[in-house]
PDB file of N, CA and C in Angstrom:
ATOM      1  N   UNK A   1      -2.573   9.432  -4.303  1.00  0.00           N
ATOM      2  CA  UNK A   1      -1.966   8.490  -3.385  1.00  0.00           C
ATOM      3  C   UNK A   1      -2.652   8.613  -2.026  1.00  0.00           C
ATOM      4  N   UNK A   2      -2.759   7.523  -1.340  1.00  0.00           N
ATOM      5  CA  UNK A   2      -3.394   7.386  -0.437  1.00  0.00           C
ATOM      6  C   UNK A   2      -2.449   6.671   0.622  1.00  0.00           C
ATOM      7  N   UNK A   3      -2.693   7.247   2.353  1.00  0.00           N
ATOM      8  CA  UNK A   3      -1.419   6.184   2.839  1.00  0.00           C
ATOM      9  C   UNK A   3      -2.385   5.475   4.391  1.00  0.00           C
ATOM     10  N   UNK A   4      -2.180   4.013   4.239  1.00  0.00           N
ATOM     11  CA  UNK A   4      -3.604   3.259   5.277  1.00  0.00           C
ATOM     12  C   UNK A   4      -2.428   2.627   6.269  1.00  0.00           C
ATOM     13  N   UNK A   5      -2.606   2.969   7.863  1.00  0.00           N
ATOM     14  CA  UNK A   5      -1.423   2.285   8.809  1.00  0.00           C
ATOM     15  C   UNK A   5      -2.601   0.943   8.872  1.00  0.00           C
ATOM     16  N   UNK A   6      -1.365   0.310   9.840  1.00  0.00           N
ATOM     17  CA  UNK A   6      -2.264  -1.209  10.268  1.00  0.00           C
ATOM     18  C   UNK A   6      -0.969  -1.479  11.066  1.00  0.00           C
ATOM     19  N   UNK A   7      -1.283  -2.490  12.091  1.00  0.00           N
ATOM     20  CA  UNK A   7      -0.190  -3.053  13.260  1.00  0.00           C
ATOM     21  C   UNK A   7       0.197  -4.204  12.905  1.00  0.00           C
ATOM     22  N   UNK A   8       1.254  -4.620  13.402  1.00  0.00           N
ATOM     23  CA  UNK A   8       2.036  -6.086  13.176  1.00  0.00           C
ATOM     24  C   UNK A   8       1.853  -6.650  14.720  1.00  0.00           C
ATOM     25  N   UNK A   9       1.809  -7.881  14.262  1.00  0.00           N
ATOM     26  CA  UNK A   9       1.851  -8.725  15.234  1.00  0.00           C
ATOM     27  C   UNK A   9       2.686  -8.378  16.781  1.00  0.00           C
ATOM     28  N   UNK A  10       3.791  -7.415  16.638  1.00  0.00           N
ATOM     29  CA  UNK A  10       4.625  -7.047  17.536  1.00  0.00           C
ATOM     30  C   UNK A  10       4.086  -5.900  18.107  1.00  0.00           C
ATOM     31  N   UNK A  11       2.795  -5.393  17.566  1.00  0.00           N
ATOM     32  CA  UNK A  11       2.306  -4.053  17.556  1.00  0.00           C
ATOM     33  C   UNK A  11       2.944  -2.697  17.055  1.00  0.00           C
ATOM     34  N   UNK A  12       3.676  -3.066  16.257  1.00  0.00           N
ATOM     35  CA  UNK A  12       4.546  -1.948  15.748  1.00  0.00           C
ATOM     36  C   UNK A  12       3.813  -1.698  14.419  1.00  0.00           C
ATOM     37  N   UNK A  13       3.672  -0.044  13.840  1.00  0.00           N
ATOM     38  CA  UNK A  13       2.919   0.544  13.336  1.00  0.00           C
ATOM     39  C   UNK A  13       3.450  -0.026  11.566  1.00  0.00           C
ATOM     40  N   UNK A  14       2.769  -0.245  11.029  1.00  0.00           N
ATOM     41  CA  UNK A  14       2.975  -0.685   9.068  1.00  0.00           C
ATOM     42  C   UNK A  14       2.570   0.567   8.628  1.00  0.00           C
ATOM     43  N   UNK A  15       2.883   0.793   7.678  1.00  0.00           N
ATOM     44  CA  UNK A  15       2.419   1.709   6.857  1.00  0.00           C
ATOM     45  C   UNK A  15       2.247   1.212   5.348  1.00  0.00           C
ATOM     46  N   UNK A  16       1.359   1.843   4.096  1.00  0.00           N
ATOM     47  CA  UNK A  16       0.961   1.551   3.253  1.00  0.00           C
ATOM     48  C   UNK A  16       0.604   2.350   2.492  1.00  0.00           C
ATOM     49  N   UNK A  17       1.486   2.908   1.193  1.00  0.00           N
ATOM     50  CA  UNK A  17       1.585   3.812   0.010  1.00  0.00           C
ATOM     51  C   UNK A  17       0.236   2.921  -1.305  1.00  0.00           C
ATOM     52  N   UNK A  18      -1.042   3.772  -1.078  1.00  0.00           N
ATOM     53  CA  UNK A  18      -1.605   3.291  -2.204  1.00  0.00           C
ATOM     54  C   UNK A  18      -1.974   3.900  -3.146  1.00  0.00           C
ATOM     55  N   UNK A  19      -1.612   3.703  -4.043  1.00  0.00           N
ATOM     56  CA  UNK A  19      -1.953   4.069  -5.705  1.00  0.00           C
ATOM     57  C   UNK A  19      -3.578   4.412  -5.989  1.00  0.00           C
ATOM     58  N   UNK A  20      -3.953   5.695  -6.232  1.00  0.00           N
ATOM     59  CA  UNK A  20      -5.635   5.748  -6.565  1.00  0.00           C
ATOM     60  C   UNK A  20      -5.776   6.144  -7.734  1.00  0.00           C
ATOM     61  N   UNK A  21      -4.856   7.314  -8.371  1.00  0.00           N
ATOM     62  CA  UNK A  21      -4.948   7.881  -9.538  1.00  0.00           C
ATOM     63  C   UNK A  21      -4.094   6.818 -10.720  1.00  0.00           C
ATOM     64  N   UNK A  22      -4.636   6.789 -11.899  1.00  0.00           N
ATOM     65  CA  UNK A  22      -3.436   6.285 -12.696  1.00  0.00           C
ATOM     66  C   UNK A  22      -2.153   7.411 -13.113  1.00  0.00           C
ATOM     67  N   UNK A  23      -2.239   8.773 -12.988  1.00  0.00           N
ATOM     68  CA  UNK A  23      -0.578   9.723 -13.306  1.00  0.00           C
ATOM     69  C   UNK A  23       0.488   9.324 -12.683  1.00  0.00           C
ATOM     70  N   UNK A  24       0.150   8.987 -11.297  1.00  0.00           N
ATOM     71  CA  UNK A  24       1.542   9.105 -10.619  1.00  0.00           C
ATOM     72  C   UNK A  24       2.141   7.852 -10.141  1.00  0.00           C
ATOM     73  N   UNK A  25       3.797   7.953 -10.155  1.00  0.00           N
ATOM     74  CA  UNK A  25       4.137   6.620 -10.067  1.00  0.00           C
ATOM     75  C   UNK A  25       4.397   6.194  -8.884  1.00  0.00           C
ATOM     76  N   UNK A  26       3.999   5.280  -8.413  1.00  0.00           N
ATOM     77  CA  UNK A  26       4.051   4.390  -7.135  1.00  0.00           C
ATOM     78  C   UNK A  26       5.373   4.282  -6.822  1.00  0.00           C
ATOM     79  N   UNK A  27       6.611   4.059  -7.540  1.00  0.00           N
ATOM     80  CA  UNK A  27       7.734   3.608  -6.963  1.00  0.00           C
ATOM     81  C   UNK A  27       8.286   5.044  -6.683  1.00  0.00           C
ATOM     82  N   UNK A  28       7.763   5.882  -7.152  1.00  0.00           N
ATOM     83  CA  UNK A  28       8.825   7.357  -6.983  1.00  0.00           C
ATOM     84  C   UNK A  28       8.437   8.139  -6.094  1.00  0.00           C
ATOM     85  N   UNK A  29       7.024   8.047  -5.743  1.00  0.00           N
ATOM     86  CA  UNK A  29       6.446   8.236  -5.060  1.00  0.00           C
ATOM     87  C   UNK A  29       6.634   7.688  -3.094  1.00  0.00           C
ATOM     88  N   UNK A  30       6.967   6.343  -3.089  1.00  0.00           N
ATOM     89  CA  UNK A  30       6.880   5.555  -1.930  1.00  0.00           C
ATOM     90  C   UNK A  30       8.451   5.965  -1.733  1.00  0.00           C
ATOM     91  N   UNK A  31       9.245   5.912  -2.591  1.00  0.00           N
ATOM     92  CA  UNK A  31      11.102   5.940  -2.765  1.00  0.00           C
ATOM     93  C   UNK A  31      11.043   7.655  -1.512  1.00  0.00           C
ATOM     94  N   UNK A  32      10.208   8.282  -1.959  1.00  0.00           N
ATOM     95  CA  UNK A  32      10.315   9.525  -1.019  1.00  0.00           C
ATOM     96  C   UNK A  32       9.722   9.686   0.294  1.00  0.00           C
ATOM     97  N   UNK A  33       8.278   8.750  -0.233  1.00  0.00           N
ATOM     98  CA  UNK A  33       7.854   8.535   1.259  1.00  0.00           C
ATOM     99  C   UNK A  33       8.385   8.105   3.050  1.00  0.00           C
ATOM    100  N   UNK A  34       9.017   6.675   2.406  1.00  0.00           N
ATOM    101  CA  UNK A  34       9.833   5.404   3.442  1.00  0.00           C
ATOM    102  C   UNK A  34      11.621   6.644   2.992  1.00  0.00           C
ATOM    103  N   UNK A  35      11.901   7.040   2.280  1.00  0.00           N
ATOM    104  CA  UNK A  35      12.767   7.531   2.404  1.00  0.00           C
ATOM    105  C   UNK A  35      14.259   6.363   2.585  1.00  0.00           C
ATOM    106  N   UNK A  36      13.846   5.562   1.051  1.00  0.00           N
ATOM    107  CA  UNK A  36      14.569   4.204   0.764  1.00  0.00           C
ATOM    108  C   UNK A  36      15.058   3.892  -0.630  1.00  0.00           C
ATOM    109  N   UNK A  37      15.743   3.168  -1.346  1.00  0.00           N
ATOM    110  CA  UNK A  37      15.635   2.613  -2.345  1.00  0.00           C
ATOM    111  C   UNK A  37      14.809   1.956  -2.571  1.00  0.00           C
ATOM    112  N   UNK A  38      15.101   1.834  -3.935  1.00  0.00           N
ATOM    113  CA  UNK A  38      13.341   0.699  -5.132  1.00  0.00           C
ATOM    114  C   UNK A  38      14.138  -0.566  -4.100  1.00  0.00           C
ATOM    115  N   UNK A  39      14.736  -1.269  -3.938  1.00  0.00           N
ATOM    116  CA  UNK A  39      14.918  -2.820  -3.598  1.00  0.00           C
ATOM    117  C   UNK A  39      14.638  -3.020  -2.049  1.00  0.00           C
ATOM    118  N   UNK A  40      14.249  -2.086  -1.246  1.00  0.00           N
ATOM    119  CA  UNK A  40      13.888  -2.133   0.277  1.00  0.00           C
ATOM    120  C   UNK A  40      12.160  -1.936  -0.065  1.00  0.00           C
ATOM    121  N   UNK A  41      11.904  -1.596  -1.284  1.00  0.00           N
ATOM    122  CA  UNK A  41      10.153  -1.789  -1.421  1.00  0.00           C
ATOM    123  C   UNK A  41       9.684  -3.306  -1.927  1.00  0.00           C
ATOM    124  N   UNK A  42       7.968  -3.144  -1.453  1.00  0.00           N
ATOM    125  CA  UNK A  42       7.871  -4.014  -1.959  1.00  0.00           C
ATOM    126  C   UNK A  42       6.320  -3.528  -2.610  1.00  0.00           C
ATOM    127  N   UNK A  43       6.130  -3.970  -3.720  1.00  0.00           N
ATOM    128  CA  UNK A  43       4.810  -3.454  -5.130  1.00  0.00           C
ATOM    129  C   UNK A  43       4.529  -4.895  -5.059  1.00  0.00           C
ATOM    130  N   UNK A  44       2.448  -4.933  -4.910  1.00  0.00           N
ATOM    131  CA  UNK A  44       1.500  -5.254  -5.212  1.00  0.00           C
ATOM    132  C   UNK A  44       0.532  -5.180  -5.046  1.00  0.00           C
ATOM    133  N   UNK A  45      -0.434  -5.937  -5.439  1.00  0.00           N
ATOM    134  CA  UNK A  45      -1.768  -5.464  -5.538  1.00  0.00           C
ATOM    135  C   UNK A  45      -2.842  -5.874  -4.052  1.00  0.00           C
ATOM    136  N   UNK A  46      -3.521  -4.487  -4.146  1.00  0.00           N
ATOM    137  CA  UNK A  46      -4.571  -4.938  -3.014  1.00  0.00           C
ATOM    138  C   UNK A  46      -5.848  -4.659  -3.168  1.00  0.00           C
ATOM    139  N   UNK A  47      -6.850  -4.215  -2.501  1.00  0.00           N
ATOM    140  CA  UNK A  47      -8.174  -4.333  -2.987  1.00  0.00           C
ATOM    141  C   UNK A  47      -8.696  -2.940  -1.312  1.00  0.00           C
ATOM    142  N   UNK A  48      -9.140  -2.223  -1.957  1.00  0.00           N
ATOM    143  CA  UNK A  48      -9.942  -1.399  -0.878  1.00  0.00           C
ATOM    144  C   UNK A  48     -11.642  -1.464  -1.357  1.00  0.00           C
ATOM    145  N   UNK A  49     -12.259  -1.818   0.100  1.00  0.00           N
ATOM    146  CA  UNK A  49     -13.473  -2.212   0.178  1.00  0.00           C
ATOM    147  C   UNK A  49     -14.015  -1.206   1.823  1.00  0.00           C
ATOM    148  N   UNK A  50     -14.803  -0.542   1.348  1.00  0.00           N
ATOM    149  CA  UNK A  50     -15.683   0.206   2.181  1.00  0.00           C
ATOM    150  C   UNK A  50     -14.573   0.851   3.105  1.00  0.00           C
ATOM    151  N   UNK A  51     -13.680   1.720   2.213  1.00  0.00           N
ATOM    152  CA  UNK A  51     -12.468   2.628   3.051  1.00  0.00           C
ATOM    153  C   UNK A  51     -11.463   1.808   4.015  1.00  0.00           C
ATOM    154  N   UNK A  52     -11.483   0.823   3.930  1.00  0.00           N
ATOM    155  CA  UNK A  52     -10.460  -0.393   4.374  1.00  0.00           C
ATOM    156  C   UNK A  52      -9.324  -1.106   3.331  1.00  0.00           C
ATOM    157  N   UNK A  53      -7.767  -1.314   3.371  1.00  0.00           N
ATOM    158  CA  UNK A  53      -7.429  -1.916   2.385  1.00  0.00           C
ATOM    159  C   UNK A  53      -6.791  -3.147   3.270  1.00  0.00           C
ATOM    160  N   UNK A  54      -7.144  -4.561   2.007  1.00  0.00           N
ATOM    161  CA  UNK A  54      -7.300  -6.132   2.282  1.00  0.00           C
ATOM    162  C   UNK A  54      -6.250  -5.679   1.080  1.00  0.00           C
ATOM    163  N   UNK A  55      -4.877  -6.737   1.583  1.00  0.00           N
ATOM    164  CA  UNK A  55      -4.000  -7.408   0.955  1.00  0.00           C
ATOM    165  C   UNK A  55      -4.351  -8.637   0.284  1.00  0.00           C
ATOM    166  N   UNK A  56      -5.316  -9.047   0.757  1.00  0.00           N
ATOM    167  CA  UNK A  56      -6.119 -10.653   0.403  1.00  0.00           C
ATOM    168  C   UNK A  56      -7.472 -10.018  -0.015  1.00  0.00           C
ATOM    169  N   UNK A  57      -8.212 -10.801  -0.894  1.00  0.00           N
ATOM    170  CA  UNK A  57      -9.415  -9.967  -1.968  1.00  0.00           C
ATOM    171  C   UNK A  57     -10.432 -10.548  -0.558  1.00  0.00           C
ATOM    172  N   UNK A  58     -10.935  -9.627  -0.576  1.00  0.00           N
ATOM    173  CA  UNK A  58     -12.177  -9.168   0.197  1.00  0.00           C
ATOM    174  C   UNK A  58     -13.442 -10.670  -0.378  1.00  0.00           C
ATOM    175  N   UNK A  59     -14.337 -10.852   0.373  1.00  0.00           N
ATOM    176  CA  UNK A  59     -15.039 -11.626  -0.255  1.00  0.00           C
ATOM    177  C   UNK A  59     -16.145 -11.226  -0.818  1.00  0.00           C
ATOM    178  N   UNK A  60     -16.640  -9.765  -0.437  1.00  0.00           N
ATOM    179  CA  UNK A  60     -17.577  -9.493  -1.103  1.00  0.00           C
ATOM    180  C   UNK A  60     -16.922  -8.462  -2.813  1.00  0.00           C
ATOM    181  N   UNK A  61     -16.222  -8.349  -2.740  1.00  0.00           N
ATOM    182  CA  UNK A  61     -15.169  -7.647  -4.102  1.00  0.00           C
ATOM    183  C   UNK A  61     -14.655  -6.447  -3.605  1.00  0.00           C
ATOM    184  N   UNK A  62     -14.288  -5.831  -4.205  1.00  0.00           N
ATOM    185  CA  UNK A  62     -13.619  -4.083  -3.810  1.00  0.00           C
ATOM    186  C   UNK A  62     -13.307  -3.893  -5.167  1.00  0.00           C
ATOM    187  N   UNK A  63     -12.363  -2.882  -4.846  1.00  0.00           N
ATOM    188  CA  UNK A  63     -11.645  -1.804  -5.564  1.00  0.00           C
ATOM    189  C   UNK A  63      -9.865  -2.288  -5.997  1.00  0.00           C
ATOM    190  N   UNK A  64      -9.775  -2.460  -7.092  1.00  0.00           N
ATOM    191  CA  UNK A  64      -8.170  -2.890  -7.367  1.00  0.00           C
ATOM    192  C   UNK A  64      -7.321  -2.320  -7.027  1.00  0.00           C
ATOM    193  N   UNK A  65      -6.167  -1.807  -6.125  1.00  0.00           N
ATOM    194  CA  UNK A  65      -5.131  -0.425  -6.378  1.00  0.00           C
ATOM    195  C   UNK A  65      -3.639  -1.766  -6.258  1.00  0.00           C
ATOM    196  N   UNK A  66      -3.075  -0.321  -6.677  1.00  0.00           N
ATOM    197  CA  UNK A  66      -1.423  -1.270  -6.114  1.00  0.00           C
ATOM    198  C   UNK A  66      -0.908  -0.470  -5.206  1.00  0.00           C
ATOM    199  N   UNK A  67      -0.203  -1.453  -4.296  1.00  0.00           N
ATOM    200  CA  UNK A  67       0.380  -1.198  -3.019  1.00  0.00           C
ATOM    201  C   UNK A  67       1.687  -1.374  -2.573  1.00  0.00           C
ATOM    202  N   UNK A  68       2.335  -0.704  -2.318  1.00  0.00           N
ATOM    203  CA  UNK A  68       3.725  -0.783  -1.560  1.00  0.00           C
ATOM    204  C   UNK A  68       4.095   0.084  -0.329  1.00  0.00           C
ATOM    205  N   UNK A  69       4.811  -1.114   0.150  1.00  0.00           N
ATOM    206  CA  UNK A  69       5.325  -1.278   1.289  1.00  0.00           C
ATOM    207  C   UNK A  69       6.730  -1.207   1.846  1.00  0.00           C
ATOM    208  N   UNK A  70       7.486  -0.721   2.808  1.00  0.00           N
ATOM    209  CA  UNK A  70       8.959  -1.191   3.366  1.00  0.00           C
ATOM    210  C   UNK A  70       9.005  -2.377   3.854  1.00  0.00           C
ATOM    211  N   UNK A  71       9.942  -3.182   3.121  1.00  0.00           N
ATOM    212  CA  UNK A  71      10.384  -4.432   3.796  1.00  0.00           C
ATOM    213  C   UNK A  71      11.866  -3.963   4.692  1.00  0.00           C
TER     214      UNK A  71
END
């Protein structure tokens, strides 16, 4: 697992639980992280390209992982 910040529009800090290995599970994993229930997450897919992760596919391609987030 891997975890990538990024800012919101308000400048307030995001955070981002990403999946690298296939063993471990993303939801049980993030559930401890954000320190939340499964229904305050949110799981899908993103793409890391040259140690950066794009929610939207990169145009030159990347790397598949899945990603979750606190809503």
């Amino acid at each position: 697992m891997q975890i990538f910040e990024g800012k919101t529009g308000s400048n307030r800090i995001k955070r981002y639980v990403v999946k690298t290995d296939r063993k471990t599970d993303i939801v049980k994993y993030a559930k401890r992280f954000f320190k939340c229930s499964e229904k305050h997450l949110c799981i899908t897919c993103g793409w890391i390209y040259k140690n950066e992760l794009y929610l939207e596919m990169p145009k030159k391609g990347g790397r598949l992982v899945e990603v979750a987030y606190w809503v």
